[in-house]
PDB file of N, CA and C in Angstrom:
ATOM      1  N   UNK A   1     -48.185 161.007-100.285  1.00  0.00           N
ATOM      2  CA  UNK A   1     -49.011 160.636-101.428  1.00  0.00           C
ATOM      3  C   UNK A   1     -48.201 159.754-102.365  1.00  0.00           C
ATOM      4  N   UNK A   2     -48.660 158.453-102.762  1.00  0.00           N
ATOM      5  CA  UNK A   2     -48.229 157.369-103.055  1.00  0.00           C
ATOM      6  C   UNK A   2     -47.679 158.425-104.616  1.00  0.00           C
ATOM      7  N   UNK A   3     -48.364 158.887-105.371  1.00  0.00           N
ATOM      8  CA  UNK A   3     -47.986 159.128-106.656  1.00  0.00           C
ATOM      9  C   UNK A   3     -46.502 159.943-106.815  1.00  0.00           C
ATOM     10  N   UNK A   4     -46.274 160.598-105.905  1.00  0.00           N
ATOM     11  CA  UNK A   4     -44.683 161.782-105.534  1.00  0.00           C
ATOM     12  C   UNK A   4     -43.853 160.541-105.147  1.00  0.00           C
ATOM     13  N   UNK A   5     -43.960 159.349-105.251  1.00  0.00           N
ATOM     14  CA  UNK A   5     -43.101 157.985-104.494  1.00  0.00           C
ATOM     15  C   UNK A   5     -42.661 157.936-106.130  1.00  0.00           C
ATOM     16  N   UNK A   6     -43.512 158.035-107.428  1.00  0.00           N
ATOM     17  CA  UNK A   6     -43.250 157.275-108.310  1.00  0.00           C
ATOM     18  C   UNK A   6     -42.595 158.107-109.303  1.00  0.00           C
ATOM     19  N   UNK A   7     -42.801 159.772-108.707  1.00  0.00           N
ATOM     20  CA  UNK A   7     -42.189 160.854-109.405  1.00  0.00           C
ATOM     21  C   UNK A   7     -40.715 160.889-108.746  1.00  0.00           C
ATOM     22  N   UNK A   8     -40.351 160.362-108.090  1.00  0.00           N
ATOM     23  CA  UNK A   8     -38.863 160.213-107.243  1.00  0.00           C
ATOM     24  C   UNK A   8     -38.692 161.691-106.774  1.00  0.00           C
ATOM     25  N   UNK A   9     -40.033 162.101-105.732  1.00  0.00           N
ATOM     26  CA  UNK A   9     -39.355 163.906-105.228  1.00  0.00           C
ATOM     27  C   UNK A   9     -39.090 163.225-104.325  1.00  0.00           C
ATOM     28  N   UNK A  10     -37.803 164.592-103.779  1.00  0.00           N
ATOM     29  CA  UNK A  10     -37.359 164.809-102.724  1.00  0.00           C
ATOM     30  C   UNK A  10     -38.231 164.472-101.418  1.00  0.00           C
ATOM     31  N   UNK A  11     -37.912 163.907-100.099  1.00  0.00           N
ATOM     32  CA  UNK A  11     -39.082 163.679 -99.341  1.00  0.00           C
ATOM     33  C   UNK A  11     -39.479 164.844 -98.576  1.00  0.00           C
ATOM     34  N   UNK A  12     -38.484 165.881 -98.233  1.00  0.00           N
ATOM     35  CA  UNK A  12     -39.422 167.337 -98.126  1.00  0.00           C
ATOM     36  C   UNK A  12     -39.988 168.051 -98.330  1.00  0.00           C
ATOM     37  N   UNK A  13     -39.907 167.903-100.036  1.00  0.00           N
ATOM     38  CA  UNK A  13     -40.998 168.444-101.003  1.00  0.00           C
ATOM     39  C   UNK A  13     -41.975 168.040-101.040  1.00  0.00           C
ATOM     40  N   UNK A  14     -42.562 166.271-100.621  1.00  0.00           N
ATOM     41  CA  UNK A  14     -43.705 166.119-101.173  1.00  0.00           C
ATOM     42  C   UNK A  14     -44.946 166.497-100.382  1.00  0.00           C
ATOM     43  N   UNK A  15     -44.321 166.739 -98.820  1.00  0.00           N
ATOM     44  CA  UNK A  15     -45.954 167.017 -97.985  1.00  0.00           C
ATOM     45  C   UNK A  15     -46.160 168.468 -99.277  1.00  0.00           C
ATOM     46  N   UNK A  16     -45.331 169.308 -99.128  1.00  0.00           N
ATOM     47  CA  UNK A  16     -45.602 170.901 -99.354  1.00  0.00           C
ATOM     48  C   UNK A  16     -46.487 170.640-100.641  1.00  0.00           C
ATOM     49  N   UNK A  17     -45.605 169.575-101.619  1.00  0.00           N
ATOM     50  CA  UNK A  17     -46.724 169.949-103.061  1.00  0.00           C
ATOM     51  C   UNK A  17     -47.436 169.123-103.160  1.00  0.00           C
ATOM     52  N   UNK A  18     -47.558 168.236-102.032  1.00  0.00           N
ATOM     53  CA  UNK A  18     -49.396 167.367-101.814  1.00  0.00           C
ATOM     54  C   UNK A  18     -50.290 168.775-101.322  1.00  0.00           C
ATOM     55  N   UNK A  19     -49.757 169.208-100.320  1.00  0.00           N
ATOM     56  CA  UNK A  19     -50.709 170.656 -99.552  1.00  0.00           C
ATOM     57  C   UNK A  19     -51.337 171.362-100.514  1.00  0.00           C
ATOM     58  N   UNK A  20     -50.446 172.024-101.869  1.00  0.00           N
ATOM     59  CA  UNK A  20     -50.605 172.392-103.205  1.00  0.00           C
ATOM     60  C   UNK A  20     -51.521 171.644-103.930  1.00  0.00           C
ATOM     61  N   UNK A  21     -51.571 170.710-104.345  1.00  0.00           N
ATOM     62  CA  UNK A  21     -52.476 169.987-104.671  1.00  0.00           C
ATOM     63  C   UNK A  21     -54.211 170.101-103.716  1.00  0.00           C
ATOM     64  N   UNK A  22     -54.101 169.750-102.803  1.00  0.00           N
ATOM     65  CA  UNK A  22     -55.435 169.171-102.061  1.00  0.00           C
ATOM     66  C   UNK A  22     -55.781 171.266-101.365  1.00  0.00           C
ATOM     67  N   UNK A  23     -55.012 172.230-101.764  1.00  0.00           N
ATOM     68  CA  UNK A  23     -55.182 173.480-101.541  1.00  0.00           C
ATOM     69  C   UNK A  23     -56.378 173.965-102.938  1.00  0.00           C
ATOM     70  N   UNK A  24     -55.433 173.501-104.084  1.00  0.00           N
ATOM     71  CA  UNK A  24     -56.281 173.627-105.038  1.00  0.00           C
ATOM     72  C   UNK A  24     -57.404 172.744-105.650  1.00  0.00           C
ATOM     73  N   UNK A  25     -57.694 171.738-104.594  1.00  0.00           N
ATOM     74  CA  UNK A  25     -59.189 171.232-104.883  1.00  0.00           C
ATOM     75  C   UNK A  25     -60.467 171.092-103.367  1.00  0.00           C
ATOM     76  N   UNK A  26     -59.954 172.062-102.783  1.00  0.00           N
ATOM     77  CA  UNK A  26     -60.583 172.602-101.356  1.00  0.00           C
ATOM     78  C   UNK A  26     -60.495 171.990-100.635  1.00  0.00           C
ATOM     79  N   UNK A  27     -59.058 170.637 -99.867  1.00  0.00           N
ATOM     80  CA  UNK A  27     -59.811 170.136 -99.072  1.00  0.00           C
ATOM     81  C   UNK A  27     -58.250 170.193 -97.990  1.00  0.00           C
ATOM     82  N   UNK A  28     -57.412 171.467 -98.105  1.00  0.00           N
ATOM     83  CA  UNK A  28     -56.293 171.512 -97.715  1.00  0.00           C
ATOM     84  C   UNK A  28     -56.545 170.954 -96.119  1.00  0.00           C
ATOM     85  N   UNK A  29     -57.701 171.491 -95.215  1.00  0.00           N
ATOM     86  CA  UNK A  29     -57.803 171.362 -94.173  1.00  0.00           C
ATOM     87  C   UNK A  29     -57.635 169.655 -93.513  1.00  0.00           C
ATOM     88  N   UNK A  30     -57.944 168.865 -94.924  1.00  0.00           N
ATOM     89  CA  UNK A  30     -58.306 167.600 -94.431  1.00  0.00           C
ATOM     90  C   UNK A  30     -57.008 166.796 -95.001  1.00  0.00           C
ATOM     91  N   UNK A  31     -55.766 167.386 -94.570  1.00  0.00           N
ATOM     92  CA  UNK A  31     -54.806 166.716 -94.984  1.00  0.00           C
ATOM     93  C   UNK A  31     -54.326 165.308 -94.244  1.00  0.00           C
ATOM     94  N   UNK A  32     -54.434 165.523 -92.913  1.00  0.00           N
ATOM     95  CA  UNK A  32     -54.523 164.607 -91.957  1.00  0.00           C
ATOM     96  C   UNK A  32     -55.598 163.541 -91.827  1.00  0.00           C
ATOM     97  N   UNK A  33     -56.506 164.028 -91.994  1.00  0.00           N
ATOM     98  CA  UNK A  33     -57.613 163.003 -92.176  1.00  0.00           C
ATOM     99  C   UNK A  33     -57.259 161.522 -93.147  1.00  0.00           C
ATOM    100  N   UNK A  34     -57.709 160.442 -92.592  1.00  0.00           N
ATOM    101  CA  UNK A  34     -57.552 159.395 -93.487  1.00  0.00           C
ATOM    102  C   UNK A  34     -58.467 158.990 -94.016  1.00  0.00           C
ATOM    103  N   UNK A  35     -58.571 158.927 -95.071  1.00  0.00           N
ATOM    104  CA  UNK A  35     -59.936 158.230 -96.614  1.00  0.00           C
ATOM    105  C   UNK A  35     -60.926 158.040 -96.010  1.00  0.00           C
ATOM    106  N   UNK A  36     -61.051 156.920 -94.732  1.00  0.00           N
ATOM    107  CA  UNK A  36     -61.921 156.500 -94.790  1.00  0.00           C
ATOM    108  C   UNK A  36     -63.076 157.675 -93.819  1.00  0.00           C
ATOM    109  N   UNK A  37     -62.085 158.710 -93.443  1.00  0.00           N
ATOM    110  CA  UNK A  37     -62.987 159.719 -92.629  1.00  0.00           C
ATOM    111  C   UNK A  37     -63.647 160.985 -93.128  1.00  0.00           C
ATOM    112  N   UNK A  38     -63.549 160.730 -94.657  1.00  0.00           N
ATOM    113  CA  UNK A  38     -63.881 161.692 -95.657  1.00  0.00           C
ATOM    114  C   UNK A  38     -65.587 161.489 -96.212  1.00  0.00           C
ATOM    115  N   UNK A  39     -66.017 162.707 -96.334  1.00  0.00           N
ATOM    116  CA  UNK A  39     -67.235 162.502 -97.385  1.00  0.00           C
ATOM    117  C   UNK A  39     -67.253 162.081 -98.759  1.00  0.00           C
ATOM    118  N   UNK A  40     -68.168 161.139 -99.330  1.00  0.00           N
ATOM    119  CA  UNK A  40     -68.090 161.362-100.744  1.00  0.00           C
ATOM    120  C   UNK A  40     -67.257 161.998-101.330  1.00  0.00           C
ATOM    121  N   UNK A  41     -67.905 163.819-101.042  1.00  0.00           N
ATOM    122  CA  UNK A  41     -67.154 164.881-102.250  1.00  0.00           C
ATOM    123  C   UNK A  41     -65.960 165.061-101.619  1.00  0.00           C
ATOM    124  N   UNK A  42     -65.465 164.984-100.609  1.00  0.00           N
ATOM    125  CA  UNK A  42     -64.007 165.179 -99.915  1.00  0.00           C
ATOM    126  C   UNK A  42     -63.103 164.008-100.543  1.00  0.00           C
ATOM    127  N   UNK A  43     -63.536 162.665-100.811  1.00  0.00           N
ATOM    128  CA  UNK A  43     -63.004 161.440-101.540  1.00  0.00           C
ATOM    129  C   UNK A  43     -63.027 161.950-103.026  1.00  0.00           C
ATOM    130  N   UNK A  44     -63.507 162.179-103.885  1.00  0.00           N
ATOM    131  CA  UNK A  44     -63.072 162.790-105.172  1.00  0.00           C
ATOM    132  C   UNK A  44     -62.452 163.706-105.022  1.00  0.00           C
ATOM    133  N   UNK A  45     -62.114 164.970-104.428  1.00  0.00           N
ATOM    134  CA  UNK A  45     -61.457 166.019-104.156  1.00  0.00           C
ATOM    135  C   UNK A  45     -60.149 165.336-103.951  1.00  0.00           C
ATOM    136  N   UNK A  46     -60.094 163.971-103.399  1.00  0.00           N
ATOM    137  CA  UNK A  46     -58.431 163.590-103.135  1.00  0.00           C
ATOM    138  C   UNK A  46     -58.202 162.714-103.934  1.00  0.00           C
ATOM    139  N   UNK A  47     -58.923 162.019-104.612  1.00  0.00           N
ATOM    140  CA  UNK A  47     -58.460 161.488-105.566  1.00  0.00           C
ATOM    141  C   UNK A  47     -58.108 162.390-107.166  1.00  0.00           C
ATOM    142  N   UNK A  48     -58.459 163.447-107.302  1.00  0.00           N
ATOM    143  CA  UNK A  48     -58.702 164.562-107.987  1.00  0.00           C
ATOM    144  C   UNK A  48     -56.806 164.991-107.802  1.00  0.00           C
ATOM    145  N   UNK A  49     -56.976 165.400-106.315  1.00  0.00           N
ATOM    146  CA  UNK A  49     -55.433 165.894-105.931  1.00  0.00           C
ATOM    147  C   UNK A  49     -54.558 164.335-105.979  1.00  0.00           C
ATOM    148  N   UNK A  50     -54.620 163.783-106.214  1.00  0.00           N
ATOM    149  CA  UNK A  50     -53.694 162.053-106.567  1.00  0.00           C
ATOM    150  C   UNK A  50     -53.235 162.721-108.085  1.00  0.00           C
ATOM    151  N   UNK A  51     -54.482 162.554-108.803  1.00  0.00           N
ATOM    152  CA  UNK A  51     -54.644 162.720-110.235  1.00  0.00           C
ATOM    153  C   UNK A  51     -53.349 164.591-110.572  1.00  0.00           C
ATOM    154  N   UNK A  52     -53.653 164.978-109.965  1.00  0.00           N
ATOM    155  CA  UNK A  52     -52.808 166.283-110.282  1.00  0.00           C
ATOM    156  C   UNK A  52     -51.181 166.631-109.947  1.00  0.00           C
ATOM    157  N   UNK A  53     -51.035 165.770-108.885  1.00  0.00           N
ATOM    158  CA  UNK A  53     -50.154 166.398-107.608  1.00  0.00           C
ATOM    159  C   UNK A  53     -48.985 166.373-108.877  1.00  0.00           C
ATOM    160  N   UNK A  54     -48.532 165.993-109.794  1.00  0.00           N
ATOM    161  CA  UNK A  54     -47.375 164.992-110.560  1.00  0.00           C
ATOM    162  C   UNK A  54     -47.866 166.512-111.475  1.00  0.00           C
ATOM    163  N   UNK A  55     -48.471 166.788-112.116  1.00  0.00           N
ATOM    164  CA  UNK A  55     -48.822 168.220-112.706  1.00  0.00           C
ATOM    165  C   UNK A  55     -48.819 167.518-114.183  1.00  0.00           C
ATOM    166  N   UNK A  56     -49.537 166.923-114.766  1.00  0.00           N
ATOM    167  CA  UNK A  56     -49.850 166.030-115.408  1.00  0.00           C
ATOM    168  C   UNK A  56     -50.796 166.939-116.741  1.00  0.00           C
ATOM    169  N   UNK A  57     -50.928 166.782-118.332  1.00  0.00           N
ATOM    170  CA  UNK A  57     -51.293 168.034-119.255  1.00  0.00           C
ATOM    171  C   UNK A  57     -52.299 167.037-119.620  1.00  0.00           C
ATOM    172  N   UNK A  58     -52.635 165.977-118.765  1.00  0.00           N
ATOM    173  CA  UNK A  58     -53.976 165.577-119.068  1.00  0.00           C
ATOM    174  C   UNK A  58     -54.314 164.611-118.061  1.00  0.00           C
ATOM    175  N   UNK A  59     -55.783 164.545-118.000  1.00  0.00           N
ATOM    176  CA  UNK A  59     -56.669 163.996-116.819  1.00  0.00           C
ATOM    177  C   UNK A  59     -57.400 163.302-117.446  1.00  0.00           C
ATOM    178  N   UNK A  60     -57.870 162.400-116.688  1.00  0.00           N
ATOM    179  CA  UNK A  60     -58.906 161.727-117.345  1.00  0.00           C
ATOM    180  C   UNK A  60     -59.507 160.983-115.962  1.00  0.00           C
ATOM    181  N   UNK A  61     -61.018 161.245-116.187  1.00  0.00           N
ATOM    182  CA  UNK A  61     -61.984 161.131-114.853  1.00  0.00           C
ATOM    183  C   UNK A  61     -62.931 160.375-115.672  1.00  0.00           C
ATOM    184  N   UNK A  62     -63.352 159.090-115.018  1.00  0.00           N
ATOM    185  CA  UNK A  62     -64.185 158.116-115.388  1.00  0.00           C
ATOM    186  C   UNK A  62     -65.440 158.268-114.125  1.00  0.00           C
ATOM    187  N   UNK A  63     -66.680 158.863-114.643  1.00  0.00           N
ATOM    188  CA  UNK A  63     -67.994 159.201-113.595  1.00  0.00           C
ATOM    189  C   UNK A  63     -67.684 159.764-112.666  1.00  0.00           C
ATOM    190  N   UNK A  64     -66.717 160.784-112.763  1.00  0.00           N
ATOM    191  CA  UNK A  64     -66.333 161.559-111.168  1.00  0.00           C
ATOM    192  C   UNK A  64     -67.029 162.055-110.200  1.00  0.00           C
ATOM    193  N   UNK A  65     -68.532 161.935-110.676  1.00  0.00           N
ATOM    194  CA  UNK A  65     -69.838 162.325-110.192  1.00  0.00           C
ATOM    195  C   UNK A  65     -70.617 161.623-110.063  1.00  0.00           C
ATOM    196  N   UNK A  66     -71.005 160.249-110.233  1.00  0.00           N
ATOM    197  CA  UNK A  66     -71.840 159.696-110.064  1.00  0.00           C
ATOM    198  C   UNK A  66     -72.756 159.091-109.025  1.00  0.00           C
ATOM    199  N   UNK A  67     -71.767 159.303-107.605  1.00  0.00           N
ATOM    200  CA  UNK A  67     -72.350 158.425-106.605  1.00  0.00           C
ATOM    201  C   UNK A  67     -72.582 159.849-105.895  1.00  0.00           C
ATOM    202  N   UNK A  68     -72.745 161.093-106.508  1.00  0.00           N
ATOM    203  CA  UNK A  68     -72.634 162.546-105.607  1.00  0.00           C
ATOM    204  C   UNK A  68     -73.891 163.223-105.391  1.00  0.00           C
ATOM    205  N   UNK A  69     -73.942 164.023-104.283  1.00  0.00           N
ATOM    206  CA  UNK A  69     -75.386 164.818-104.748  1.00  0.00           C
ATOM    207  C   UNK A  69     -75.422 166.286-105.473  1.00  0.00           C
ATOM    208  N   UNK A  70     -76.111 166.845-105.786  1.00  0.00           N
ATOM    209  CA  UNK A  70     -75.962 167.878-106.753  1.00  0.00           C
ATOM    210  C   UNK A  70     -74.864 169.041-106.546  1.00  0.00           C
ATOM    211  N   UNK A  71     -75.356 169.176-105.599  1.00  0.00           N
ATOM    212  CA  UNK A  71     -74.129 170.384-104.899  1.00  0.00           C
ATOM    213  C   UNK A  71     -72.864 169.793-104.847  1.00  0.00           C
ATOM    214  N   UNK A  72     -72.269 168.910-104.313  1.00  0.00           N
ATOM    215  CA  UNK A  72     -70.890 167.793-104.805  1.00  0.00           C
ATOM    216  C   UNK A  72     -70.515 167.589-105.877  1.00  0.00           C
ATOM    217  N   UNK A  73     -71.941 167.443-107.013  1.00  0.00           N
ATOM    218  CA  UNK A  73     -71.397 167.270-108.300  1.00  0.00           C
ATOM    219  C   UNK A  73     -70.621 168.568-108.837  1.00  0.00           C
ATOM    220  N   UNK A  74     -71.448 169.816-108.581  1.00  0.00           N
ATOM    221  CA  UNK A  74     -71.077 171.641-108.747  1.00  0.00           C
ATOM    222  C   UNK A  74     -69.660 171.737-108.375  1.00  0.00           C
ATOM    223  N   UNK A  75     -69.459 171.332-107.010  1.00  0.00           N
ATOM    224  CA  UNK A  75     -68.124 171.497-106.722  1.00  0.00           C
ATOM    225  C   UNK A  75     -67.395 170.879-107.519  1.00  0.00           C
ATOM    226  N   UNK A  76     -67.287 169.667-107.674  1.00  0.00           N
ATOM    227  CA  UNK A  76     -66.132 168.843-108.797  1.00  0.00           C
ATOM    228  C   UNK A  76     -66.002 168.873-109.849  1.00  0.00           C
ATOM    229  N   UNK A  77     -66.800 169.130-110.702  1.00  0.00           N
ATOM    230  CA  UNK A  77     -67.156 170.291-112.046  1.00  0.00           C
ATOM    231  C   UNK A  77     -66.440 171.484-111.610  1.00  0.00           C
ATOM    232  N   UNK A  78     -66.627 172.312-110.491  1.00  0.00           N
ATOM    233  CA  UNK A  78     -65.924 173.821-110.497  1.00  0.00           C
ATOM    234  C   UNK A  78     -64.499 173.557-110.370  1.00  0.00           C
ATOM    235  N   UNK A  79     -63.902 172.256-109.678  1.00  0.00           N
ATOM    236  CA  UNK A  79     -62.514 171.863-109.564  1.00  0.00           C
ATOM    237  C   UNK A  79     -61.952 171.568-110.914  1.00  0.00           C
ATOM    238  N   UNK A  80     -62.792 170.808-111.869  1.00  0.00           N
ATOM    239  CA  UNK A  80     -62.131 170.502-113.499  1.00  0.00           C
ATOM    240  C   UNK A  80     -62.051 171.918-114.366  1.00  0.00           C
ATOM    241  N   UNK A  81     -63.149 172.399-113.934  1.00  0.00           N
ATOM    242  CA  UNK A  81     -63.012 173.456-115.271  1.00  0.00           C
ATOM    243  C   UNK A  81     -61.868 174.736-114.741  1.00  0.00           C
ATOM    244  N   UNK A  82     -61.597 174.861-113.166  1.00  0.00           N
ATOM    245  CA  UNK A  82     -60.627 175.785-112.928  1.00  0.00           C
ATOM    246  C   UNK A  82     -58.922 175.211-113.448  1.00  0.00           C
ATOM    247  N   UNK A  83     -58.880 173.510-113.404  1.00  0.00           N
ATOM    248  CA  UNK A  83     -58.233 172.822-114.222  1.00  0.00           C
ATOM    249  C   UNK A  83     -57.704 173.583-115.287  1.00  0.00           C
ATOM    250  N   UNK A  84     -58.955 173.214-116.304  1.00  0.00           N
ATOM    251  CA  UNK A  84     -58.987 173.144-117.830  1.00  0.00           C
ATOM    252  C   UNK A  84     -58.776 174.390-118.045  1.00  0.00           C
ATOM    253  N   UNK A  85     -59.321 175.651-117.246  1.00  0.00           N
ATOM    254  CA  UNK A  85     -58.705 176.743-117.853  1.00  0.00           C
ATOM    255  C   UNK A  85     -57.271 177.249-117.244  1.00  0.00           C
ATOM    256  N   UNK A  86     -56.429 176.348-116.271  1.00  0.00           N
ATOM    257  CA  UNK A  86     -55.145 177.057-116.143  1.00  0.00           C
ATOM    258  C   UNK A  86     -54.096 176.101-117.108  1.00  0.00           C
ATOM    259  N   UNK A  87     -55.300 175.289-118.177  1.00  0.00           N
ATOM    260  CA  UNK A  87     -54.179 174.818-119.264  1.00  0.00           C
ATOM    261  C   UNK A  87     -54.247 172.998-119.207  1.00  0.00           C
ATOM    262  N   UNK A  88     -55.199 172.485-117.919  1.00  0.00           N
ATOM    263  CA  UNK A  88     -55.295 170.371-118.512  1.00  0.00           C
ATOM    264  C   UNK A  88     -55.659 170.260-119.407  1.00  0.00           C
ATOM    265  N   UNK A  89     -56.297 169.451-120.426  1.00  0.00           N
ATOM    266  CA  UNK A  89     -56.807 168.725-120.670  1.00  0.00           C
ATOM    267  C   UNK A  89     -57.360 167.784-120.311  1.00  0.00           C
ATOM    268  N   UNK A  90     -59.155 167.405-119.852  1.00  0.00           N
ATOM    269  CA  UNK A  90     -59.598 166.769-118.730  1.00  0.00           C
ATOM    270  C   UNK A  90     -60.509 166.025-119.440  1.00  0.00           C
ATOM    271  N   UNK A  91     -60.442 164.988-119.737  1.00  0.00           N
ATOM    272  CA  UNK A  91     -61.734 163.911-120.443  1.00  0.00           C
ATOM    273  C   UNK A  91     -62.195 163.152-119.426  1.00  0.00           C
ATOM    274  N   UNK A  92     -63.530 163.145-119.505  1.00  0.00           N
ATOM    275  CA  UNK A  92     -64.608 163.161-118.571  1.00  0.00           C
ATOM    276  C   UNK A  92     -65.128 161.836-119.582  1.00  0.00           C
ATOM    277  N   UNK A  93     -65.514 160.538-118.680  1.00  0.00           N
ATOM    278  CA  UNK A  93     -66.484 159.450-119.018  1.00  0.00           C
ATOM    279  C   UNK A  93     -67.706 159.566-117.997  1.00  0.00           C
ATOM    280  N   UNK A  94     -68.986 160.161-118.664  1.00  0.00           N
ATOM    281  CA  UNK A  94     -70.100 160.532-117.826  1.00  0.00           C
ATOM    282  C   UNK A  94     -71.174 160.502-118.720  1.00  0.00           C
ATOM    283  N   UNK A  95     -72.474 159.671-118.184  1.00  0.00           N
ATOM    284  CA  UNK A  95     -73.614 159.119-118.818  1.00  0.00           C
ATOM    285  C   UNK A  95     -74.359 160.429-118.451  1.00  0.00           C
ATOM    286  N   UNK A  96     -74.292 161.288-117.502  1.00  0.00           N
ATOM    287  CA  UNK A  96     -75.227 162.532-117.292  1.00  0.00           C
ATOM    288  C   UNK A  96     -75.107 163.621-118.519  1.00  0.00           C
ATOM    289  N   UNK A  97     -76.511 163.344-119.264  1.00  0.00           N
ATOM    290  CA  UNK A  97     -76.094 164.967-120.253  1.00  0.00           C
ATOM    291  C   UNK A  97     -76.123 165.849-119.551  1.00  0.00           C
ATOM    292  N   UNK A  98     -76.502 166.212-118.735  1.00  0.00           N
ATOM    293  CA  UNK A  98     -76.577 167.591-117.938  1.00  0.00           C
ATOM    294  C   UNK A  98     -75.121 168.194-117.444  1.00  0.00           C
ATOM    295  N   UNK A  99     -74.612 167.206-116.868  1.00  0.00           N
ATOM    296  CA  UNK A  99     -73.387 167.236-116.444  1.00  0.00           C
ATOM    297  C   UNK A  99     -72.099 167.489-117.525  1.00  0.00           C
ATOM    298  N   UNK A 100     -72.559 166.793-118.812  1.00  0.00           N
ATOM    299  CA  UNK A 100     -71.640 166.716-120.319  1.00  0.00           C
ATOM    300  C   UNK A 100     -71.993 168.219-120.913  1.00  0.00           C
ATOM    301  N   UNK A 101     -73.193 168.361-120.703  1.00  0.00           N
ATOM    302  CA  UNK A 101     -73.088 169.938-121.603  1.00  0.00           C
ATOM    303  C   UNK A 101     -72.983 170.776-120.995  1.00  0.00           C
ATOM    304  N   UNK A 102     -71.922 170.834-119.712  1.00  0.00           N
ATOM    305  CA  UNK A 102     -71.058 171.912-118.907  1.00  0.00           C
ATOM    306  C   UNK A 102     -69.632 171.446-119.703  1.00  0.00           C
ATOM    307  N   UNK A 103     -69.187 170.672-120.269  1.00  0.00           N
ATOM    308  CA  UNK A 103     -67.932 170.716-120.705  1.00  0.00           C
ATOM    309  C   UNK A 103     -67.953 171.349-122.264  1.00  0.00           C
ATOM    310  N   UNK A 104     -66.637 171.814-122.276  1.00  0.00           N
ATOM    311  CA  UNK A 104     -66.479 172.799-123.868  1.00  0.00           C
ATOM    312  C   UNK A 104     -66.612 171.716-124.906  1.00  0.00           C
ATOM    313  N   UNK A 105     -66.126 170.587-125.221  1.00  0.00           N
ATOM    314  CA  UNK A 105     -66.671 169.482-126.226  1.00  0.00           C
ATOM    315  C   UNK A 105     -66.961 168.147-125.962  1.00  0.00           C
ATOM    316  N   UNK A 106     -68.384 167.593-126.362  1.00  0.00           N
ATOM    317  CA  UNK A 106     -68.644 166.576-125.806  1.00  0.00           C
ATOM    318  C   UNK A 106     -68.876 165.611-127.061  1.00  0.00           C
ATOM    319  N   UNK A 107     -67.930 164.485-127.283  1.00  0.00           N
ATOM    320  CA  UNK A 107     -68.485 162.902-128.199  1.00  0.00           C
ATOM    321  C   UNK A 107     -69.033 162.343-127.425  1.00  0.00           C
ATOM    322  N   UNK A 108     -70.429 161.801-128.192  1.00  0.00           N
ATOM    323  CA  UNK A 108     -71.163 161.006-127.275  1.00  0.00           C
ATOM    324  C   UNK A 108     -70.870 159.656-128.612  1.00  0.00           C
ATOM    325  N   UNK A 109     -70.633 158.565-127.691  1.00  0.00           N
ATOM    326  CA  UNK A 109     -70.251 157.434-128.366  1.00  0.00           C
ATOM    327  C   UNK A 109     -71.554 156.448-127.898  1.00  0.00           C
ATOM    328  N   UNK A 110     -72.140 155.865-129.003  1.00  0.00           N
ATOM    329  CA  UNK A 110     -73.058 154.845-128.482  1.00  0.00           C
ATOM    330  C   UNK A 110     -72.465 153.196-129.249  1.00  0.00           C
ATOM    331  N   UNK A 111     -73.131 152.258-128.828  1.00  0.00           N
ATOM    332  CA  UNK A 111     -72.351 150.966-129.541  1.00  0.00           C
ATOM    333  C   UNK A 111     -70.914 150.814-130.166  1.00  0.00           C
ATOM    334  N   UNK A 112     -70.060 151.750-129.770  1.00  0.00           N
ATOM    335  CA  UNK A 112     -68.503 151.545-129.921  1.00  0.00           C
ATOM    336  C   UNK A 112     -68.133 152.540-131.145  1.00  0.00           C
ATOM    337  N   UNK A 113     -69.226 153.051-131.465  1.00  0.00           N
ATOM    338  CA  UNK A 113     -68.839 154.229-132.545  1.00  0.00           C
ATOM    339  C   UNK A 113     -69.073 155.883-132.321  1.00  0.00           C
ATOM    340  N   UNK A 114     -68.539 156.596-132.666  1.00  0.00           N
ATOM    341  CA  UNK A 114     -69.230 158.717-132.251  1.00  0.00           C
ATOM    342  C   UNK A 114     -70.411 158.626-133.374  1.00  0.00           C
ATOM    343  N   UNK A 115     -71.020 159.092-132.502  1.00  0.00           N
ATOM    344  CA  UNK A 115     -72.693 159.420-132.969  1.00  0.00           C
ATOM    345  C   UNK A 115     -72.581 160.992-133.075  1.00  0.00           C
ATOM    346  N   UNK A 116     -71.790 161.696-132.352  1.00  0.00           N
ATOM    347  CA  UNK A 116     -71.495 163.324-132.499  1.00  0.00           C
ATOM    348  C   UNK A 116     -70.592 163.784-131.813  1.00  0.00           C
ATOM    349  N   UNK A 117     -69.811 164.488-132.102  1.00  0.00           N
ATOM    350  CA  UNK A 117     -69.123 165.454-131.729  1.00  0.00           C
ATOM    351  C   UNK A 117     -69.453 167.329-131.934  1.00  0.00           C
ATOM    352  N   UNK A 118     -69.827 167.707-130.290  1.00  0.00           N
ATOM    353  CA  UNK A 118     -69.668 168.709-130.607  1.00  0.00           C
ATOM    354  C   UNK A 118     -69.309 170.350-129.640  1.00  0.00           C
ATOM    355  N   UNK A 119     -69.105 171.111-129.531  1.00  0.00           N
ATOM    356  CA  UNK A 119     -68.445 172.471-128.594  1.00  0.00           C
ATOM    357  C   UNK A 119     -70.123 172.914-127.889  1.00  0.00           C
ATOM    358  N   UNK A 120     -69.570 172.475-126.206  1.00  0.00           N
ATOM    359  CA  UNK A 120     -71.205 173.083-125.685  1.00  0.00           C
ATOM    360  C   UNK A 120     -70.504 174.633-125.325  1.00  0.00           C
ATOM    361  N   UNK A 121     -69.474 175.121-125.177  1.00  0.00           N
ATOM    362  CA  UNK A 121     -69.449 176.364-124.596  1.00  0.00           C
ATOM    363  C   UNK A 121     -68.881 177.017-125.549  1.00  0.00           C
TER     364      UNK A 121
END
């Protein structure tokens, strides 16, 4: 995983804490698999584990859901918020309210200014 190249690990460490990574966003089995042999939700799940592997105290996901179907969207939502509660910080850019008022605080910004801020959970 290109991102453990830029963290300078050890090269025996990095399969184990890529495995760690793509363990904790369900898709350990498909470690071997290459991108292009992935589903949709299996492709956010690894880009998800890109985004983590470095153990990083904040995320930030631009429409991580958008091209998904409902049940895909559930899963990648259940991958952020198991996130957010072992301690990220995960800002989410997403036009779905449905999808926004599953997160604990949502600014909705219209024409370049906050129209509201406020705690959905």
């Amino acid at each position: 995983m290109l991102p453990l190249d830029f963290a300078k690990n050890k090269p025996k460490d990095k399969r184990k804490t890529a495995q760690r990574a793509l363990e904790l966003v369900g898709i350990k089995e498909q470690a071997d698999k290459h991108c292009n042999k992935l589903s949709g939700g299996q492709k956010q799940r690894a880009a998800i584990a890109r985004a983590i592997v470095n153990d990083p105290s904040v995320i930030l996901a631009d429409e991580p859901t958008g091209a998904l179907d409902s049940k895909t969207t559930e899963e990648i939502m259940s991958v952020f918020e198991k996130l957010n509660e072992s301690g990220k910080t995960i800002i989410i850019v997403i036009h779905d309210k449905d999808i926004a008022a599953k997160c604990r605080r949502v600014i909705e910004i219209a024409d370049g200014r906050i129209v509201s801020d406020s705690k959905s959970k």
